[in-house]
PDB file of N, CA and C in Angstrom:
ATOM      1  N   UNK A   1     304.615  55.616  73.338  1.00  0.00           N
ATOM      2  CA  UNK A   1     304.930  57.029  73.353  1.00  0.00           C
ATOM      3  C   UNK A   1     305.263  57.476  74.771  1.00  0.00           C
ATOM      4  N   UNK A   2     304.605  57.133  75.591  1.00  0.00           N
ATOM      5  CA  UNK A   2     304.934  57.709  77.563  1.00  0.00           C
ATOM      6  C   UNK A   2     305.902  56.886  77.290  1.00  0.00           C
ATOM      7  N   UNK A   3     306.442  55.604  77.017  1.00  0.00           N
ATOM      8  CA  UNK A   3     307.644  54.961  77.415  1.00  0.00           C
ATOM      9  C   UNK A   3     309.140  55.830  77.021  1.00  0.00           C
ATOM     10  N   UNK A   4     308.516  56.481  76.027  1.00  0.00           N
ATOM     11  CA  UNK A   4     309.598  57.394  75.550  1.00  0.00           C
ATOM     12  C   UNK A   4     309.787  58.663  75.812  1.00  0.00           C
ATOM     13  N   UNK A   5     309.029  59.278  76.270  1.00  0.00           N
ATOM     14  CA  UNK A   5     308.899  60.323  77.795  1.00  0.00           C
ATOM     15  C   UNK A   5     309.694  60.145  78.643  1.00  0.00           C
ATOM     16  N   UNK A   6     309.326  59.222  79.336  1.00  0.00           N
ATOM     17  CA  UNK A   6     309.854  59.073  80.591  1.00  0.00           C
ATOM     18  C   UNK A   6     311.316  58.272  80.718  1.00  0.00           C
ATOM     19  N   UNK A   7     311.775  57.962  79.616  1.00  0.00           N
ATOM     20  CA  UNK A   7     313.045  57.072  79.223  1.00  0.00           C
ATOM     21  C   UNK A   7     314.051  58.768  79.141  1.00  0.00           C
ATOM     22  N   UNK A   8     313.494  59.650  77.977  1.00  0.00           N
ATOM     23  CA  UNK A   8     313.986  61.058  77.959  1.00  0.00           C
ATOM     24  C   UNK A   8     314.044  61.768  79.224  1.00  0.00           C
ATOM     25  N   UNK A   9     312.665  61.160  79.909  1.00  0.00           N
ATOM     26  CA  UNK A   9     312.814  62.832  81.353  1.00  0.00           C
ATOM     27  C   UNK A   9     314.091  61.612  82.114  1.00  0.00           C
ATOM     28  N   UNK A  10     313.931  60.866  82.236  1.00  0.00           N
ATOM     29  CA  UNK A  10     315.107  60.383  83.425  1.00  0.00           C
ATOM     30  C   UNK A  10     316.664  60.656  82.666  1.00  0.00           C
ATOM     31  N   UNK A  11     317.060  60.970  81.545  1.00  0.00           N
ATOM     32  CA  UNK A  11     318.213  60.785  80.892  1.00  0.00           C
ATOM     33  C   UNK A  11     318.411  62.513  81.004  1.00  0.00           C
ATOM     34  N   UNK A  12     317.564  63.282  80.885  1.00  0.00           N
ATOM     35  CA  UNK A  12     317.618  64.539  80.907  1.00  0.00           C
ATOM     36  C   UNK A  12     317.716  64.859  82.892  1.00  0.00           C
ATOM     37  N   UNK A  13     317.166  63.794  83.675  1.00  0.00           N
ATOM     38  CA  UNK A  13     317.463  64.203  84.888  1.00  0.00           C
ATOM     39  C   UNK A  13     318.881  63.619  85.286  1.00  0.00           C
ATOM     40  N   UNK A  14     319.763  63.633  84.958  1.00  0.00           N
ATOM     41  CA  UNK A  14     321.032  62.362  84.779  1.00  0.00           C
ATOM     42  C   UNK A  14     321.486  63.241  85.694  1.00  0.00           C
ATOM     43  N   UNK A  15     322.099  63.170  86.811  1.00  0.00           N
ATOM     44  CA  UNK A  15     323.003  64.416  87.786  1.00  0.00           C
ATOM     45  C   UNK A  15     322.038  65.013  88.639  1.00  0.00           C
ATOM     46  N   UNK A  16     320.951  65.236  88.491  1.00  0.00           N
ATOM     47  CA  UNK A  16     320.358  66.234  89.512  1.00  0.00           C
ATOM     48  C   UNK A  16     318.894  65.476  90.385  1.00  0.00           C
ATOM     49  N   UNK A  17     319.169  66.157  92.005  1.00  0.00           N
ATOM     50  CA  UNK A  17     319.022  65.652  92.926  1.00  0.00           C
ATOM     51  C   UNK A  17     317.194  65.039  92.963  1.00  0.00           C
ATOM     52  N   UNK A  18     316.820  64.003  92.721  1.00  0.00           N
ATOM     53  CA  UNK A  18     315.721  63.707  91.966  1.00  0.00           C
ATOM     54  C   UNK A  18     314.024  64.384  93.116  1.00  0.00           C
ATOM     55  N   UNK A  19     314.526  64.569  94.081  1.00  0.00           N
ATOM     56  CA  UNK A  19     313.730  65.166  95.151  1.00  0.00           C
ATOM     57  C   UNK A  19     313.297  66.420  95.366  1.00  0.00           C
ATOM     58  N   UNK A  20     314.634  66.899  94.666  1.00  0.00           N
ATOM     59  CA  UNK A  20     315.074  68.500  93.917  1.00  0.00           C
ATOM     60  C   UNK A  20     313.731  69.038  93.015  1.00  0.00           C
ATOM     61  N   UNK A  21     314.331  68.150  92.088  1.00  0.00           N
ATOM     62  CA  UNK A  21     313.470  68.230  90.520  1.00  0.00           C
ATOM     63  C   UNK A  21     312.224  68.324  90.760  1.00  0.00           C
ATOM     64  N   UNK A  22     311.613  67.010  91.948  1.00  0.00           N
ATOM     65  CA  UNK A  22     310.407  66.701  91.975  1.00  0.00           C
ATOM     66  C   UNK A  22     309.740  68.206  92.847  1.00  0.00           C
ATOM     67  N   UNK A  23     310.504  68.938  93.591  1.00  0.00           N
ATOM     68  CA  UNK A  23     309.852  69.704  94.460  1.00  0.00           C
ATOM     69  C   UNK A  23     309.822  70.918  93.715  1.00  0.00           C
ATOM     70  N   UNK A  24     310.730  71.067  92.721  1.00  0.00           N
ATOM     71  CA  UNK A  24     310.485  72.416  91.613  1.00  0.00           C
ATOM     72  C   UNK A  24     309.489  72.194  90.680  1.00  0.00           C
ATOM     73  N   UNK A  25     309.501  70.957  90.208  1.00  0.00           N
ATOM     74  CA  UNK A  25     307.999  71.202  89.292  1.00  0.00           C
ATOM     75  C   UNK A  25     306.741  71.155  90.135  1.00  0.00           C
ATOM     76  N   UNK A  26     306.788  71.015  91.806  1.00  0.00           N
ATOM     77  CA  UNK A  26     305.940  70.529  92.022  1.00  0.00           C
ATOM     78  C   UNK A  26     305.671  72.275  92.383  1.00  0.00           C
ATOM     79  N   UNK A  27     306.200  73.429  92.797  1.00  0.00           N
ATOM     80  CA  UNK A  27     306.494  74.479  92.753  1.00  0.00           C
ATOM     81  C   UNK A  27     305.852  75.047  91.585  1.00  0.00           C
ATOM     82  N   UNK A  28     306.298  74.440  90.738  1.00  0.00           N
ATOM     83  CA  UNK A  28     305.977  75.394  89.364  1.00  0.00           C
ATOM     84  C   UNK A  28     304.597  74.954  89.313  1.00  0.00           C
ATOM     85  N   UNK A  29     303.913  73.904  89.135  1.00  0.00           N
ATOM     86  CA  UNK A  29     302.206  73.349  88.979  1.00  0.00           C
ATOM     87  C   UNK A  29     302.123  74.393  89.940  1.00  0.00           C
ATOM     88  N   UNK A  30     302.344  74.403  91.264  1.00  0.00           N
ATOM     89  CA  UNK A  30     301.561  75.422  92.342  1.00  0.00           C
ATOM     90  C   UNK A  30     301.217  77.199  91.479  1.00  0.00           C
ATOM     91  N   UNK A  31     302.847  77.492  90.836  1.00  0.00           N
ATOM     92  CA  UNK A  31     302.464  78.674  90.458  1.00  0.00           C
ATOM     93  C   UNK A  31     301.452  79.073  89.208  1.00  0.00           C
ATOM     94  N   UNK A  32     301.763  77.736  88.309  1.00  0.00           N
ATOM     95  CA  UNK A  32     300.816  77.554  87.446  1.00  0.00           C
ATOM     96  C   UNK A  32     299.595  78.003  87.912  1.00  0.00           C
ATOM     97  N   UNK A  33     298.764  76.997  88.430  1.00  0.00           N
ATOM     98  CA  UNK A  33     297.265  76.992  89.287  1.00  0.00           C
ATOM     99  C   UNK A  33     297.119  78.146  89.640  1.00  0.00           C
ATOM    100  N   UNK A  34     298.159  79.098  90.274  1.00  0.00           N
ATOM    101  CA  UNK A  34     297.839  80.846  91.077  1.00  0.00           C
ATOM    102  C   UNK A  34     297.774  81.417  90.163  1.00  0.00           C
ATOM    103  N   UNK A  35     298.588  81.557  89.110  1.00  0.00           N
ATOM    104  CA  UNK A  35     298.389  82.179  87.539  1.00  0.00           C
ATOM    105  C   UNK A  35     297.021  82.097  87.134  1.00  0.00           C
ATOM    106  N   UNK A  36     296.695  80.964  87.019  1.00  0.00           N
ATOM    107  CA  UNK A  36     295.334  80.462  86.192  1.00  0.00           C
ATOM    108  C   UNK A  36     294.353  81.175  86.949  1.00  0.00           C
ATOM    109  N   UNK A  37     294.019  80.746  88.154  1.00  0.00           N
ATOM    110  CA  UNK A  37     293.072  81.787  89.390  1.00  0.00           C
ATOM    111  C   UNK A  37     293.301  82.870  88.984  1.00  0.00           C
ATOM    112  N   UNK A  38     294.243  83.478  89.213  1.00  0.00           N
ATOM    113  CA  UNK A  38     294.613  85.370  88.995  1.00  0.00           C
ATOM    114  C   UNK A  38     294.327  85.213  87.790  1.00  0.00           C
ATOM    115  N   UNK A  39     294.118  84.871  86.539  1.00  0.00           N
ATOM    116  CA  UNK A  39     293.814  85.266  85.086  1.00  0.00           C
ATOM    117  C   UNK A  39     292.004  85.011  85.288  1.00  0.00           C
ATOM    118  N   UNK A  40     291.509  83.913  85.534  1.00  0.00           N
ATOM    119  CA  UNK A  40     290.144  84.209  85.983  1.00  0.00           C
ATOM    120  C   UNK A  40     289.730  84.846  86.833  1.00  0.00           C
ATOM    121  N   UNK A  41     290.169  85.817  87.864  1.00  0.00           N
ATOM    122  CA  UNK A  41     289.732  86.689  88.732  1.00  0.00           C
ATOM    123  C   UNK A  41     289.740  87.907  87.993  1.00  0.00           C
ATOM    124  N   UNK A  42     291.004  88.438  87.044  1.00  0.00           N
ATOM    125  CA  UNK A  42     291.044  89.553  86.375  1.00  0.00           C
ATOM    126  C   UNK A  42     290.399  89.438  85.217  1.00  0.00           C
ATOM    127  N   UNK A  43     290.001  87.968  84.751  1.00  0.00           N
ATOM    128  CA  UNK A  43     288.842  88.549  83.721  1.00  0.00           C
ATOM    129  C   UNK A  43     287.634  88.705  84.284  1.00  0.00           C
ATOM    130  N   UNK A  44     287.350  87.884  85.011  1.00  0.00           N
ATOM    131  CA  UNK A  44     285.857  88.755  85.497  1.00  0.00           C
ATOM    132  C   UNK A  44     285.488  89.935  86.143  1.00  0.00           C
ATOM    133  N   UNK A  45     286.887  90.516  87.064  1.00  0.00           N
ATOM    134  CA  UNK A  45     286.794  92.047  87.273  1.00  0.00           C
ATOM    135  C   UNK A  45     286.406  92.850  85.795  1.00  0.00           C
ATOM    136  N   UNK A  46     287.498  92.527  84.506  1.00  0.00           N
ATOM    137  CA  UNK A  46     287.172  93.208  83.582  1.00  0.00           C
ATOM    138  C   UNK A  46     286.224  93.135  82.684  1.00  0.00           C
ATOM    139  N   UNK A  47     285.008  91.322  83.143  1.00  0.00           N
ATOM    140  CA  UNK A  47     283.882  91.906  82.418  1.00  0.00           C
ATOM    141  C   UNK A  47     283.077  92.678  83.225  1.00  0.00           C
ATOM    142  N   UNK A  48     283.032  92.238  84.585  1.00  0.00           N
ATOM    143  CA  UNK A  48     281.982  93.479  84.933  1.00  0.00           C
ATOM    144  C   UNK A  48     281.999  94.503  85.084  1.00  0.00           C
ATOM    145  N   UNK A  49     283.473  95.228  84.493  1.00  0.00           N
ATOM    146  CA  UNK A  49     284.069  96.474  84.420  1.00  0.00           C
ATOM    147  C   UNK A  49     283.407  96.943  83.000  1.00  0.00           C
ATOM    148  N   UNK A  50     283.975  96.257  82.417  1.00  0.00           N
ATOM    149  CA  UNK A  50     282.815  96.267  80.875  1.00  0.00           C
ATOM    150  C   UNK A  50     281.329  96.497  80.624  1.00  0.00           C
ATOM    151  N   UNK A  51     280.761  95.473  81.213  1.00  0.00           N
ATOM    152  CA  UNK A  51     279.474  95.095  81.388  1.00  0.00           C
ATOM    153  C   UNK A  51     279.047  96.930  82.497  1.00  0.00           C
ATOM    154  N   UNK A  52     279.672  97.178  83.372  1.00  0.00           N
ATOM    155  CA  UNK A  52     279.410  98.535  84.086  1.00  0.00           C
ATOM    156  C   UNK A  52     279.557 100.026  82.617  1.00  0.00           C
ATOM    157  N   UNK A  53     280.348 100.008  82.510  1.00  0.00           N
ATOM    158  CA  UNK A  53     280.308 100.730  81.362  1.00  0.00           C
ATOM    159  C   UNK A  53     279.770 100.929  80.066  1.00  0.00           C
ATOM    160  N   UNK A  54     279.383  99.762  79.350  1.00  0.00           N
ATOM    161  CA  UNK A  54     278.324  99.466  78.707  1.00  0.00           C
ATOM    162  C   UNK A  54     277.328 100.224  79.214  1.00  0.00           C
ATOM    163  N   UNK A  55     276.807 100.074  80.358  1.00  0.00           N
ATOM    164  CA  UNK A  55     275.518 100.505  80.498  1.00  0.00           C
ATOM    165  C   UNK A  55     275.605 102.031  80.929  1.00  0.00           C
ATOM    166  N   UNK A  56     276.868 102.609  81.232  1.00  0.00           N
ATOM    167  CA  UNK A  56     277.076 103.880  81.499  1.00  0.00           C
ATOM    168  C   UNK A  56     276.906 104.672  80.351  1.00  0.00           C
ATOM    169  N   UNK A  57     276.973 103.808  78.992  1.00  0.00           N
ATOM    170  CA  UNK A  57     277.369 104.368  77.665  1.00  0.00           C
ATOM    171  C   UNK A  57     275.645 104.651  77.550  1.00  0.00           C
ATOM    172  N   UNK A  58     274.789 103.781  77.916  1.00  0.00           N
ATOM    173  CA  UNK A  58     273.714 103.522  77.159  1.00  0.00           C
ATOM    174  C   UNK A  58     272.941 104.674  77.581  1.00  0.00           C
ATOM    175  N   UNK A  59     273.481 104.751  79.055  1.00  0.00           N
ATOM    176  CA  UNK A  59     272.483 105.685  79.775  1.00  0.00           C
ATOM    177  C   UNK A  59     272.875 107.195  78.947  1.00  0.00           C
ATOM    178  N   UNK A  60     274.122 107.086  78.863  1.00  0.00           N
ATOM    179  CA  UNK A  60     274.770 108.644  78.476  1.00  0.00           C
ATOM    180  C   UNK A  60     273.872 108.959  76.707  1.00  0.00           C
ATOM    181  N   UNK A  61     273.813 107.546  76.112  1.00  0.00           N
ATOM    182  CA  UNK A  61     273.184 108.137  74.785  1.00  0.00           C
ATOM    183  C   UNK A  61     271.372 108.174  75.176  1.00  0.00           C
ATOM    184  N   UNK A  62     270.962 107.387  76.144  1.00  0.00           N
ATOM    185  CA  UNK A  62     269.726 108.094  76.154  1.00  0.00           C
ATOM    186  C   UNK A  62     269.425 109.732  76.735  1.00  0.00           C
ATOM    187  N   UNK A  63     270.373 109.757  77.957  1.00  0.00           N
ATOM    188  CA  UNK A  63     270.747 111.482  77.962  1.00  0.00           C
ATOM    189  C   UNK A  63     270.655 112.045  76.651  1.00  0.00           C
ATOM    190  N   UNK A  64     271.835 112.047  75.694  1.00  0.00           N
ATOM    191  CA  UNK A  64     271.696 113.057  74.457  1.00  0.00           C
ATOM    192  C   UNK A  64     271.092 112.838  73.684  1.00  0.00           C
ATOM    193  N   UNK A  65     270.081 111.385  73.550  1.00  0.00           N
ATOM    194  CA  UNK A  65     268.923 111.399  72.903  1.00  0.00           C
ATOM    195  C   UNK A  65     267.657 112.406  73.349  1.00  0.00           C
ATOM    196  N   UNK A  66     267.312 112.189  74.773  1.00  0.00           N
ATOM    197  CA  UNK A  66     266.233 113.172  75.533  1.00  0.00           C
ATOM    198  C   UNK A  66     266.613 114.845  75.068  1.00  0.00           C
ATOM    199  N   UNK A  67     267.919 115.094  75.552  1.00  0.00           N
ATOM    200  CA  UNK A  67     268.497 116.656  74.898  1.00  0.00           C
ATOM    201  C   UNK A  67     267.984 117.184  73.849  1.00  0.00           C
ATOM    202  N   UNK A  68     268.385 115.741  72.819  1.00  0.00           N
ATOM    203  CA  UNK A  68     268.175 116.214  71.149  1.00  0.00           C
ATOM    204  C   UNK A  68     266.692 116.440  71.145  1.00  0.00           C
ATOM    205  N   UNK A  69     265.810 115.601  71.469  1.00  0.00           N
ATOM    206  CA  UNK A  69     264.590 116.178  71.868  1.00  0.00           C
ATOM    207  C   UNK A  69     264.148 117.376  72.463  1.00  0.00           C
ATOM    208  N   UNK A  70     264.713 117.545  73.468  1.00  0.00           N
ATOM    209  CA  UNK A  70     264.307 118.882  73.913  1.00  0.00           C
ATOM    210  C   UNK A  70     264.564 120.364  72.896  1.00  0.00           C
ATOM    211  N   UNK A  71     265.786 119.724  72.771  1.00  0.00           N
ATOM    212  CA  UNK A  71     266.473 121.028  71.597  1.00  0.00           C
ATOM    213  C   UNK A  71     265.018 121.333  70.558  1.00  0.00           C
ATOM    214  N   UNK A  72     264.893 120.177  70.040  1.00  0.00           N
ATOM    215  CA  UNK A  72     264.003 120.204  69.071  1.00  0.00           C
ATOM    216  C   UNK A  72     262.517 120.729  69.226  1.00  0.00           C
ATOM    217  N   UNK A  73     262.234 120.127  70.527  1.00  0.00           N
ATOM    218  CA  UNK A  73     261.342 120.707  70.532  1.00  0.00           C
ATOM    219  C   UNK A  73     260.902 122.393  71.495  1.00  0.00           C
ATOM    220  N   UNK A  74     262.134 122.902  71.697  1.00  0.00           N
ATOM    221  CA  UNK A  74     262.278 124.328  71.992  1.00  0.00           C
ATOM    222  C   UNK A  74     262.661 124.992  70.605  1.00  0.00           C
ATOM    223  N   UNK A  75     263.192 124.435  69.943  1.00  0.00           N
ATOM    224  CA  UNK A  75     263.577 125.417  68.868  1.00  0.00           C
ATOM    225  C   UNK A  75     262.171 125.142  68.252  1.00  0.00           C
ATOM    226  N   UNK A  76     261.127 124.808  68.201  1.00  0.00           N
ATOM    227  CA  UNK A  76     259.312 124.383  67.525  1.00  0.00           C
ATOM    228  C   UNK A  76     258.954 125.847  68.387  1.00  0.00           C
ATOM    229  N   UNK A  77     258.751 125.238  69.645  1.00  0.00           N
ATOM    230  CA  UNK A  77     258.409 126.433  70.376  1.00  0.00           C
ATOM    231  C   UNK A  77     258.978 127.927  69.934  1.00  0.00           C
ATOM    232  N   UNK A  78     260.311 128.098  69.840  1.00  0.00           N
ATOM    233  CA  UNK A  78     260.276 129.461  69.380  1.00  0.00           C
ATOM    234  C   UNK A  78     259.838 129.733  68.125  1.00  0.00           C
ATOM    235  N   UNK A  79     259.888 128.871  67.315  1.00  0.00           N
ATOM    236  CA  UNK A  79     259.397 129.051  65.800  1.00  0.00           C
ATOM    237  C   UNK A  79     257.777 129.345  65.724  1.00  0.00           C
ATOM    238  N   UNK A  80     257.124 128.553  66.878  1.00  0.00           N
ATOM    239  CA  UNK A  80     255.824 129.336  66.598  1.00  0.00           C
ATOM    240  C   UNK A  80     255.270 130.490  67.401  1.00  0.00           C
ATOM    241  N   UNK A  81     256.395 130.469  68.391  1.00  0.00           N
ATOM    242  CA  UNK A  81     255.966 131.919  69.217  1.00  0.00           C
ATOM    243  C   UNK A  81     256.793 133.243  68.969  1.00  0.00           C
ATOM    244  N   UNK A  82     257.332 133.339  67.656  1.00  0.00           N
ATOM    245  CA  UNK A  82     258.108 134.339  67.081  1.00  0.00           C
ATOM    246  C   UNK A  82     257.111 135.695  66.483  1.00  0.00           C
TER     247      UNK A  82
END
């Protein structure tokens, strides 16, 4: 199977400057690899962007949990001091 790879990549390189070829893919792996880095750098900005917000959420529903409490228990208070 590689014998037949590489029988194709040289027949497909037929005309062009083989030093050429070699320095553009070697180009392209480079940009590859910076891609790959930059896709793992921006996912972990966006989990701990996540992971930050998550807990912004949690805090915000224990806020309007404490509220709902209070509400509740001021509207007790006026009910028995009416």
């Amino acid at each position: 199977m590689r014998e037949r790879t590489v029988v194709r990549e040289k027949r497909s390189l037929i005309g062009y400057d083989d030093e050429k070829v070699k320095s553009y893919i070697h180009s392209l792996q480079l940009e590859i690899r910076a891609l790959e880095r930059r896709r793992r750098e921006d996912h972990q900005v966006f989990m701990n962007q996540s992971a930050e917000l998550l807990g912004e959420i949690d805090q915000l529903k224990q806020k309007a949990h404490e509220l709902d409490q209070m509400e509740n228990n001021l509207k007790q208070w006026i009910q028995r001091n009416q």
